[in-house]
C-alpha atoms as a PDB file:
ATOM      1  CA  UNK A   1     132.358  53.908 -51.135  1.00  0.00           C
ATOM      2  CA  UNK A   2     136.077  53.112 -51.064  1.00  0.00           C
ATOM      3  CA  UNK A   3     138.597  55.276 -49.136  1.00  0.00           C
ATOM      4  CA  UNK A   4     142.345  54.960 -49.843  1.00  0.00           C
ATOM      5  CA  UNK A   5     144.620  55.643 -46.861  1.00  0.00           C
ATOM      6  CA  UNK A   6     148.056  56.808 -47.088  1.00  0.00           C
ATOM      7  CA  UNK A   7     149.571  56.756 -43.507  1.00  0.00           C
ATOM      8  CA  UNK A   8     152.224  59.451 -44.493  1.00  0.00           C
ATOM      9  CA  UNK A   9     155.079  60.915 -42.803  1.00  0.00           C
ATOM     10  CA  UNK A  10     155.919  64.598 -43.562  1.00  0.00           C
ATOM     11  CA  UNK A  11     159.480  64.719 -46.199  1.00  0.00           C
ATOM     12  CA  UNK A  12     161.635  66.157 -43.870  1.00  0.00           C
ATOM     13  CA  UNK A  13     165.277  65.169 -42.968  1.00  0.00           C
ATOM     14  CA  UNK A  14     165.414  62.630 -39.886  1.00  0.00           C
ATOM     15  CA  UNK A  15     161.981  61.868 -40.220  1.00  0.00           C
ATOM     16  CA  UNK A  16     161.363  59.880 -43.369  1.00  0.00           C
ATOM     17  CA  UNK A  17     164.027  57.222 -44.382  1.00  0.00           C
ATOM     18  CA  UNK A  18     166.267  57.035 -41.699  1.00  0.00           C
ATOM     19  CA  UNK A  19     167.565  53.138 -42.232  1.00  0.00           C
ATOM     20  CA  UNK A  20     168.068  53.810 -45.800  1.00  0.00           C
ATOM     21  CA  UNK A  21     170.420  57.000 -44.832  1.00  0.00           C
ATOM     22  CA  UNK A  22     172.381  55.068 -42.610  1.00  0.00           C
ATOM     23  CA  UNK A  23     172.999  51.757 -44.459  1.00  0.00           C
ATOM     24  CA  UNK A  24     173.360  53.216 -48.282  1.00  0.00           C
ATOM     25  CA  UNK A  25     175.677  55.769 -49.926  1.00  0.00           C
ATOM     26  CA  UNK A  26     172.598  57.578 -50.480  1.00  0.00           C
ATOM     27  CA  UNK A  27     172.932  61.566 -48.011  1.00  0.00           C
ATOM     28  CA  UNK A  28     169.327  62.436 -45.946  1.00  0.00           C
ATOM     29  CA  UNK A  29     168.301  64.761 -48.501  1.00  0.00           C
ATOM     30  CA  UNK A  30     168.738  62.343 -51.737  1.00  0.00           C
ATOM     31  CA  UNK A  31     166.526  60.020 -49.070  1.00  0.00           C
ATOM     32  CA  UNK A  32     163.972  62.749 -48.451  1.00  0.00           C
ATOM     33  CA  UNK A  33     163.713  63.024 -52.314  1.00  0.00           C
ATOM     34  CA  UNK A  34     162.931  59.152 -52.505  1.00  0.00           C
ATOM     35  CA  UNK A  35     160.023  59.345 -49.864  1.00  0.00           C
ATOM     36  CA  UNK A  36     158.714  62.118 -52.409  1.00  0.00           C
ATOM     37  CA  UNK A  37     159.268  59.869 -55.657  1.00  0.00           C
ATOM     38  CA  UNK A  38     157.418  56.881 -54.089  1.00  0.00           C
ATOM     39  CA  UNK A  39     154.718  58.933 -52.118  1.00  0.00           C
ATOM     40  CA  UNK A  40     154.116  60.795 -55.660  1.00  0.00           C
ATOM     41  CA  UNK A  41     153.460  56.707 -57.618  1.00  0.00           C
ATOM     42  CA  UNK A  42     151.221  56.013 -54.653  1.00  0.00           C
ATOM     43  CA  UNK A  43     148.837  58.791 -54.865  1.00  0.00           C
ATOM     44  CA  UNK A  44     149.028  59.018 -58.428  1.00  0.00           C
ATOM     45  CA  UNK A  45     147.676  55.280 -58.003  1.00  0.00           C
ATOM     46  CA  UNK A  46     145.471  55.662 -55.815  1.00  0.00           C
ATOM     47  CA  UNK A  47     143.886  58.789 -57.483  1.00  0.00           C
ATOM     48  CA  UNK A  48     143.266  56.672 -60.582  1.00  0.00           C
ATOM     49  CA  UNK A  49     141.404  53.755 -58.813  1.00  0.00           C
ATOM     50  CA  UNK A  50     138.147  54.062 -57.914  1.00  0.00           C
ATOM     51  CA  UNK A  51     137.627  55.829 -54.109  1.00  0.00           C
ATOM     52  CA  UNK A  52     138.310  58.834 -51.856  1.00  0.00           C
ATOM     53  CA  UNK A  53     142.073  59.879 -51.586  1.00  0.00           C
ATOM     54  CA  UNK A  54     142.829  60.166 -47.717  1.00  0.00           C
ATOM     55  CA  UNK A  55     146.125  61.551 -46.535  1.00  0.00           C
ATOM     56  CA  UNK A  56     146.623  60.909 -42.675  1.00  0.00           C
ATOM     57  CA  UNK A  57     149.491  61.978 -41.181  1.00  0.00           C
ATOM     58  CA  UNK A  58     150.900  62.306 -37.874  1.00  0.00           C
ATOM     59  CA  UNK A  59     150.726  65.730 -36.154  1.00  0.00           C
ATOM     60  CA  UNK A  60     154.009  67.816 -35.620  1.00  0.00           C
ATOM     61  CA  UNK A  61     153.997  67.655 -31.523  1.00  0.00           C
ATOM     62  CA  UNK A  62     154.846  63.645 -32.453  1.00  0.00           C
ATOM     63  CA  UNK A  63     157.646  64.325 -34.845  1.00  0.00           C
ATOM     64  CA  UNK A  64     160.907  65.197 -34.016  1.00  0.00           C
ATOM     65  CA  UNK A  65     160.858  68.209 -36.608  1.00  0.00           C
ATOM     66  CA  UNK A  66     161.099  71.896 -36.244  1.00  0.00           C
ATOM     67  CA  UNK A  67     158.591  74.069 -34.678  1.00  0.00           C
ATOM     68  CA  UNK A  68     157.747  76.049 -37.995  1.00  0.00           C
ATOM     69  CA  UNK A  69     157.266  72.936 -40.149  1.00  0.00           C
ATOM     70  CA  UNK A  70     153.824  71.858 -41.106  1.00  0.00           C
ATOM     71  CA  UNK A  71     153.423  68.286 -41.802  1.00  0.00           C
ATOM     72  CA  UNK A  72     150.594  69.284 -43.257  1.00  0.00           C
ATOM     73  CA  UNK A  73     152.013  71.584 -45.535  1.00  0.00           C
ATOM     74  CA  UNK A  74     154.985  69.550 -46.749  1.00  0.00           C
ATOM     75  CA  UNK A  75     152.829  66.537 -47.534  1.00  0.00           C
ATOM     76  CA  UNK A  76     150.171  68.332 -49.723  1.00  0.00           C
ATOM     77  CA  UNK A  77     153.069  69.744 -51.549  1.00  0.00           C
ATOM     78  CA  UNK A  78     154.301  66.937 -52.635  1.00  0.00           C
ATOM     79  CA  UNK A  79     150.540  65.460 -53.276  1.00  0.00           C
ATOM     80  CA  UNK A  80     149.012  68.797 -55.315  1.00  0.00           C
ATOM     81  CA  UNK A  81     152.294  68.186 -57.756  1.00  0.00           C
ATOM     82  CA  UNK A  82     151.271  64.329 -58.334  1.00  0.00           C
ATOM     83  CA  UNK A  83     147.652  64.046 -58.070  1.00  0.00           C
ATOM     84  CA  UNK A  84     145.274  65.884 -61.615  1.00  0.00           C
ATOM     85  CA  UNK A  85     142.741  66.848 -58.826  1.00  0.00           C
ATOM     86  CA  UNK A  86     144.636  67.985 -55.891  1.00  0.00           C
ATOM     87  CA  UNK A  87     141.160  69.361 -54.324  1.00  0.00           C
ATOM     88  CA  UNK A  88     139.957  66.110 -54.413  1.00  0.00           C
ATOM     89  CA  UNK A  89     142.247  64.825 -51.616  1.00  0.00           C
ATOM     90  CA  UNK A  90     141.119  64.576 -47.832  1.00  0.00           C
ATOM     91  CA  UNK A  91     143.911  65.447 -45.375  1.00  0.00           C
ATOM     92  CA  UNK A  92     143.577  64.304 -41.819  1.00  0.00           C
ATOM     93  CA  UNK A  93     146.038  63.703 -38.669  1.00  0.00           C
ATOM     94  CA  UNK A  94     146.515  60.056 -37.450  1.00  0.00           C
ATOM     95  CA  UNK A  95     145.420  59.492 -33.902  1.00  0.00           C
ATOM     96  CA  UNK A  96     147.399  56.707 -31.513  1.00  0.00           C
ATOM     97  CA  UNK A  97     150.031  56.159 -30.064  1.00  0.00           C
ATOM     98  CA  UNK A  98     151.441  53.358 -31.791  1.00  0.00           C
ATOM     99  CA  UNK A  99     151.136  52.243 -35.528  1.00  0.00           C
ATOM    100  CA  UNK A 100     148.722  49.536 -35.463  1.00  0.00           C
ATOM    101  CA  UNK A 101     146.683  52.085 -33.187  1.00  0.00           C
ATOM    102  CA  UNK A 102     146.686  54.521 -35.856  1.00  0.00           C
ATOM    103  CA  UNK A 103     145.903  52.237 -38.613  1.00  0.00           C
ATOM    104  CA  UNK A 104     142.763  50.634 -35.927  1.00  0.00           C
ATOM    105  CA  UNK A 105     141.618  54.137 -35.060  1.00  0.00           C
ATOM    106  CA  UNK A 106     141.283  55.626 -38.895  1.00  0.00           C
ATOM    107  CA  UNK A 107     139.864  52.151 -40.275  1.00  0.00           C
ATOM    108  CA  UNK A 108     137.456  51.677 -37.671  1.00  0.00           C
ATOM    109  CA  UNK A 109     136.283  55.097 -37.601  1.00  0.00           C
ATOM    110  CA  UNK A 110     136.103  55.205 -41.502  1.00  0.00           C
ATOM    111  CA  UNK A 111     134.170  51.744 -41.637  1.00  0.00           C
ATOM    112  CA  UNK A 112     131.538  52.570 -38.700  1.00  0.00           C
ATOM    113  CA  UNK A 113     131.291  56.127 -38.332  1.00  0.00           C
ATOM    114  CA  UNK A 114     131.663  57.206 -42.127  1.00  0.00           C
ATOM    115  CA  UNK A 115     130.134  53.930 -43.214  1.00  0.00           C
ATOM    116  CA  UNK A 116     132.240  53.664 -46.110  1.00  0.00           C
ATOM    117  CA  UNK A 117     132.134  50.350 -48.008  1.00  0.00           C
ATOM    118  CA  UNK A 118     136.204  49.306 -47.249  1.00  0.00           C
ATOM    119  CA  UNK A 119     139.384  50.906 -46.430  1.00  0.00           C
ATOM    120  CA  UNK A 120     142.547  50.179 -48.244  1.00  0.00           C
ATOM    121  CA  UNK A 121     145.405  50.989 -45.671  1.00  0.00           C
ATOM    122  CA  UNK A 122     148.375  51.993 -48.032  1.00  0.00           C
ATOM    123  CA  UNK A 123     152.391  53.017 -46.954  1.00  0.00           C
ATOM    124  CA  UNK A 124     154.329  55.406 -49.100  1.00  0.00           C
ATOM    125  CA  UNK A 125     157.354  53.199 -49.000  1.00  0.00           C
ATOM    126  CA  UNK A 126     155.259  50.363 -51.434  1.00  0.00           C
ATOM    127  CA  UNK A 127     155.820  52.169 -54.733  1.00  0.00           C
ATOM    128  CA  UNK A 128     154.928  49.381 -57.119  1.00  0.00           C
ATOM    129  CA  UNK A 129     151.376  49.210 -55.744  1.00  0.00           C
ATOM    130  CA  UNK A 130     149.404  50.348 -59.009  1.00  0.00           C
ATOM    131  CA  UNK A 131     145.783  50.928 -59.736  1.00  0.00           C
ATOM    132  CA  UNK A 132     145.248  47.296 -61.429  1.00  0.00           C
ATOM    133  CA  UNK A 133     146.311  46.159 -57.576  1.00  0.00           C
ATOM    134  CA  UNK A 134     144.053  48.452 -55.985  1.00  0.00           C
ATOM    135  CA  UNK A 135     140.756  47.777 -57.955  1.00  0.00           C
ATOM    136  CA  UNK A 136     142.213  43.751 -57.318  1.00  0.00           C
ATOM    137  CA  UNK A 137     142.323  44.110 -54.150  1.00  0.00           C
ATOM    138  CA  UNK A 138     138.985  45.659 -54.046  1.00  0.00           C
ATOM    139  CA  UNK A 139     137.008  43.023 -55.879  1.00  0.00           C
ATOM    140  CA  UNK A 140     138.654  40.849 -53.375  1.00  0.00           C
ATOM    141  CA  UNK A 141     137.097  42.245 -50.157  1.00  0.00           C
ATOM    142  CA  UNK A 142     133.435  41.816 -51.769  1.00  0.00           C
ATOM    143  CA  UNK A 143     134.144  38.196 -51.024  1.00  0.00           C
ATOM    144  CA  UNK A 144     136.618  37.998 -47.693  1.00  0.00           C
ATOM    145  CA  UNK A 145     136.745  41.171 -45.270  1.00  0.00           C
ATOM    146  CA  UNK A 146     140.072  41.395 -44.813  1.00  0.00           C
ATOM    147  CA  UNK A 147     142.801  41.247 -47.710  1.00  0.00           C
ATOM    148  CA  UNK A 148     146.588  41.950 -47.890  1.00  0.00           C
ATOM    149  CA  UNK A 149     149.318  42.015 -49.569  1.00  0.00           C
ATOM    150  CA  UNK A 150     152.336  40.100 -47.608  1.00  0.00           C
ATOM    151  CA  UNK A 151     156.026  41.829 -48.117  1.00  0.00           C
ATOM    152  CA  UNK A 152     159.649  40.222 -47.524  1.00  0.00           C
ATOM    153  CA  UNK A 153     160.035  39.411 -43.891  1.00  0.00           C
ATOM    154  CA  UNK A 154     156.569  38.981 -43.139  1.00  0.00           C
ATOM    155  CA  UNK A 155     155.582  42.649 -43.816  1.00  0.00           C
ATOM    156  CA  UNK A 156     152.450  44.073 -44.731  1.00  0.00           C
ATOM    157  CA  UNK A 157     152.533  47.396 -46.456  1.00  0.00           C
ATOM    158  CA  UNK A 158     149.122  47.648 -48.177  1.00  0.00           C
ATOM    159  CA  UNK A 159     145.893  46.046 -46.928  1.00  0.00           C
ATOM    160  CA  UNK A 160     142.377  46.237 -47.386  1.00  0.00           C
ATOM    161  CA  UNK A 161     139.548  46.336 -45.108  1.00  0.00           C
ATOM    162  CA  UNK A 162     136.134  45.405 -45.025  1.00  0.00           C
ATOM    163  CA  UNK A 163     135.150  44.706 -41.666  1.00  0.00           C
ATOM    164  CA  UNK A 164     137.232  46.209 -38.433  1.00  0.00           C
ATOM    165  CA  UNK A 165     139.218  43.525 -36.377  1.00  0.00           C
ATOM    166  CA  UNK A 166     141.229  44.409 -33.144  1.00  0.00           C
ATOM    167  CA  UNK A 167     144.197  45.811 -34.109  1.00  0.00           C
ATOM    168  CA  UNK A 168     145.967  45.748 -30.850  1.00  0.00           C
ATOM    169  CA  UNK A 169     149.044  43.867 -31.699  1.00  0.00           C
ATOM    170  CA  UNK A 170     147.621  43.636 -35.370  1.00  0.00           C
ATOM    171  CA  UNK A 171     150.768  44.294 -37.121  1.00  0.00           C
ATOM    172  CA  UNK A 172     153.340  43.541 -34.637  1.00  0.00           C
ATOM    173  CA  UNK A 173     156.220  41.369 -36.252  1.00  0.00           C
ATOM    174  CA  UNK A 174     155.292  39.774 -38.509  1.00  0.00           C
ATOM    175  CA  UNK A 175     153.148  41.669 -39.444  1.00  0.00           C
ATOM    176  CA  UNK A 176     151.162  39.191 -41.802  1.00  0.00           C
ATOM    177  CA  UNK A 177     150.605  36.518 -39.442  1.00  0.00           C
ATOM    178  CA  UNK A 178     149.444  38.958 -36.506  1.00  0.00           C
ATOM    179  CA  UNK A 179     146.675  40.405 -38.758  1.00  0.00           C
ATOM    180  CA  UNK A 180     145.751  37.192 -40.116  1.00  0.00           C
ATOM    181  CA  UNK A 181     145.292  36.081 -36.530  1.00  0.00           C
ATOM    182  CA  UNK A 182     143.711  39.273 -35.611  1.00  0.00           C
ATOM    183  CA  UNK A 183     140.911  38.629 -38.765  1.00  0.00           C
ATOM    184  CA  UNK A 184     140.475  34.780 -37.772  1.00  0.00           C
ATOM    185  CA  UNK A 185     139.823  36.030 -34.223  1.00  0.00           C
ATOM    186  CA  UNK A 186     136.665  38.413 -35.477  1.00  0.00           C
ATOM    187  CA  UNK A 187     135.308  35.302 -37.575  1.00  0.00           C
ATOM    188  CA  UNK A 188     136.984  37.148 -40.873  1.00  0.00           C
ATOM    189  CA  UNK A 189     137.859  35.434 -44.334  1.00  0.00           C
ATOM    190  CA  UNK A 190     141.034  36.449 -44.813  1.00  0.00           C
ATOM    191  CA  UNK A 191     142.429  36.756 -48.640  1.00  0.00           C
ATOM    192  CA  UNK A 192     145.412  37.494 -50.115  1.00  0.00           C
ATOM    193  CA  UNK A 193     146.606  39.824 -53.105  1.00  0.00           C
ATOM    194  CA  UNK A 194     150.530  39.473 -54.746  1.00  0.00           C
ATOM    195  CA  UNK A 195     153.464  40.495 -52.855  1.00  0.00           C
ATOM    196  CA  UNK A 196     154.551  44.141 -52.579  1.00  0.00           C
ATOM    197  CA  UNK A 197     158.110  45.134 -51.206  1.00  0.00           C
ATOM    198  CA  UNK A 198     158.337  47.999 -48.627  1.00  0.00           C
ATOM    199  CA  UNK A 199     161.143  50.365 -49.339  1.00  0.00           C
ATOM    200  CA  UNK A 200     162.640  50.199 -45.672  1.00  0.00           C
ATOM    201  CA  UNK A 201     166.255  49.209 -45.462  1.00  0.00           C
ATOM    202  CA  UNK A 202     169.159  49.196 -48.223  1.00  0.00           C
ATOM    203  CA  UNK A 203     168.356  45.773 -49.441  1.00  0.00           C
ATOM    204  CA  UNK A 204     164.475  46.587 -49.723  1.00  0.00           C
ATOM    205  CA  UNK A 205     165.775  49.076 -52.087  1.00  0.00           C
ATOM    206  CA  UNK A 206     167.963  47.546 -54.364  1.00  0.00           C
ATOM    207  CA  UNK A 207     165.326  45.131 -54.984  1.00  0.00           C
ATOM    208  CA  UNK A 208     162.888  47.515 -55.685  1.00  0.00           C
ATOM    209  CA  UNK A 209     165.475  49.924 -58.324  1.00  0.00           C
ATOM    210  CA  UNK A 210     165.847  47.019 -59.808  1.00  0.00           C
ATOM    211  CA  UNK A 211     162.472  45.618 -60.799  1.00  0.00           C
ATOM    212  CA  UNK A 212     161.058  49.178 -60.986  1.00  0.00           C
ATOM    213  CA  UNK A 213     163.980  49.418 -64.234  1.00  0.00           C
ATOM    214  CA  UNK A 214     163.514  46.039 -65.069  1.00  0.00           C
ATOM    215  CA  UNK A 215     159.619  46.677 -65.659  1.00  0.00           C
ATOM    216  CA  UNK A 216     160.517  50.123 -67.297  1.00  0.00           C
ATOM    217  CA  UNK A 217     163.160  49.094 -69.868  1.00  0.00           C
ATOM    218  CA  UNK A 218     160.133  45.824 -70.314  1.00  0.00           C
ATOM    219  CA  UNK A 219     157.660  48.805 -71.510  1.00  0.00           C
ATOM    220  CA  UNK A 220     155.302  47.266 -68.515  1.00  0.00           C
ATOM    221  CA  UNK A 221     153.814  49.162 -65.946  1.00  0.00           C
ATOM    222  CA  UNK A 222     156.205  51.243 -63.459  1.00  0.00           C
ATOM    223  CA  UNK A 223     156.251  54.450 -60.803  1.00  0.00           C
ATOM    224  CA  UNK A 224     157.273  56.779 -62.946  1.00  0.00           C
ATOM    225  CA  UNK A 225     158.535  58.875 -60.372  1.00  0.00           C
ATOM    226  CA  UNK A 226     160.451  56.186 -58.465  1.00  0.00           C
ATOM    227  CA  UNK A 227     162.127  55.287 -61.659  1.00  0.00           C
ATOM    228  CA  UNK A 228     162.650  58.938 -62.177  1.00  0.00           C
ATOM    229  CA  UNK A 229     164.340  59.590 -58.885  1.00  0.00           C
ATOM    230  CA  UNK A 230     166.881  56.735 -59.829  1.00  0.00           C
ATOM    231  CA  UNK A 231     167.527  58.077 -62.703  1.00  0.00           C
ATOM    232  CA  UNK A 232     168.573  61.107 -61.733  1.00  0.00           C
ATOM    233  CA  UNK A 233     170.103  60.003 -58.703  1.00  0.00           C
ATOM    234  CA  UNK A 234     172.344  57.386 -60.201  1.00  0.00           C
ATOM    235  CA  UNK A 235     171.096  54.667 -58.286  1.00  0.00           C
ATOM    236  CA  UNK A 236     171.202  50.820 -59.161  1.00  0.00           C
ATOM    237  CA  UNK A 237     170.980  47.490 -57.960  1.00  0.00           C
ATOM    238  CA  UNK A 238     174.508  45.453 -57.803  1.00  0.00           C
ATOM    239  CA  UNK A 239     175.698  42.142 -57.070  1.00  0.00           C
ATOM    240  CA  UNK A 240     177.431  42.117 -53.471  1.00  0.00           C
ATOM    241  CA  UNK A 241     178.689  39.604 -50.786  1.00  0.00           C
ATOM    242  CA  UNK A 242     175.117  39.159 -49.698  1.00  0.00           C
ATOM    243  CA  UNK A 243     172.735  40.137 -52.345  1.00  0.00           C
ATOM    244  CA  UNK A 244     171.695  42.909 -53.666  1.00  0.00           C
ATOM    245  CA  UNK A 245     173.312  46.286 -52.487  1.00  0.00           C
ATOM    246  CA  UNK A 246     172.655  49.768 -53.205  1.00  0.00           C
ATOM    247  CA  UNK A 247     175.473  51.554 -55.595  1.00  0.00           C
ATOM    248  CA  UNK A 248     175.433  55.155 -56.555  1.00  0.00           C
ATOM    249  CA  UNK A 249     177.102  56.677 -59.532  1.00  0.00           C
ATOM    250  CA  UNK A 250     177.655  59.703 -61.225  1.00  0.00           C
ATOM    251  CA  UNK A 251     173.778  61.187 -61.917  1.00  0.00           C
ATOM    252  CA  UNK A 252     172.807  62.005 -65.611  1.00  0.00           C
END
């Protein structure tokens, strides 16, 4: 069997978005309500692939959130709303200190403990992953263990797993070439799926409001709720000294 991982954060102010806040016109709760949108396309996607739905999440003592808020609680919120069967989805707190630790200790357990087929490691911040991806990316690991999907800036948020590797280090900067080292060193195939853009500073996205409207006014596939939330928000993609740059108007 196939489990799809979303390493989640709890939507809560501070916590979730933080770069974004500070480098766009966007306030922390508009930001909170993006982490929502995108988290919302990535379950929905998920849910429709084939495989088990697994929300991990790190546990309140290693937030910096209030005592009375359950990350818990906010996250299956959000999920219930997005997902048809909301009973269907397996909650479960991340263990490790670090990312890559995380990520290590939840695929390797899943893999050789649970025995489960592969692992698809998935970040709520990658809205345009969709289910075509995920069922690509899982014909892909019946031939190479290890597959991923390499962002801008040598970034990895989504990969797929087939065999465990040493993750120590696995996704230190960048990220694509550490686990691609990290796979070579277990004797892995390593394969490759198209790129997906993580949604973690201003410029990551402008790029993304603008292809997720460019595929939408294209009638192609699109998050729905990341389209939504721009929509509503009044937030587009302009032309500025250095690229692209975030610009919010009046929302309609």
């Amino acid at each position: 069997m196939t489990t799809l991982v979303v390493l989640a954060d709890p939507p809560v102010e501070g916590v979730v978005g933080r770069r974004i806040a500070e480098t766009t016109p966007l306030d922390a709760e508009e930001v909170v309500s993006l982490y929502e949108a995108m988290l919302s396309d990535i379950v929905q996607a998920a849910e429709a692939a084939s495989g088990q739905l697994l929300v991990n999440y790190r546990p309140r003592e290693h937030l910096d959130v209030d005592a009375d808020v359950s990350p818990k609680g906010r996250l299956e919120t959000v999920v219930s709303e997005a997902v048809e069967k909301p009973d269907d989805v397996r909650y479960e707190v991340q263990v490790g200190s670090s990312f890559a630790a995380r990520v290590g200790n939840t695929v390797t357990h899943l893999l050789e403990t649970e025995e489960e087929g592969s692992v698809h490691v998935l970040e709520p911040a990658v809205p345009l992953v969709t289910r075509q991806g995920i069922d690509s990316t899982s014909m892909k690991l019946r031939r190479s263990p290890v597959v991923l999907s390499p962002g801008p800036g040598g970034r990895v948020g989504y990969a797929g797993f087939g065999e465990s590797i040493d993750f120590d280090g696995a996704y230190d900067p960048p990220a694509v070439t550490s686990l691609v080292e990290a796979a070579r060193a277990a004797d892995l195939d390593v394969d490759f799926v198209p790129s997906l853009q993580p949604v973690e500073t201003a410029a990551d996205l402008a790029s993304v409001v603008s292809v997720v409207r460019a595929r939408a006014r294209a009638g192609r596939i699109y998050p729905t709720q990341t389209y939504e939330w721009a929509e509503a928000h009044g937030v587009y993609a302009v032309e500025g000294a250095d690229g692209l740059r975030v610009e919010k108007t009046d929302s309609h």
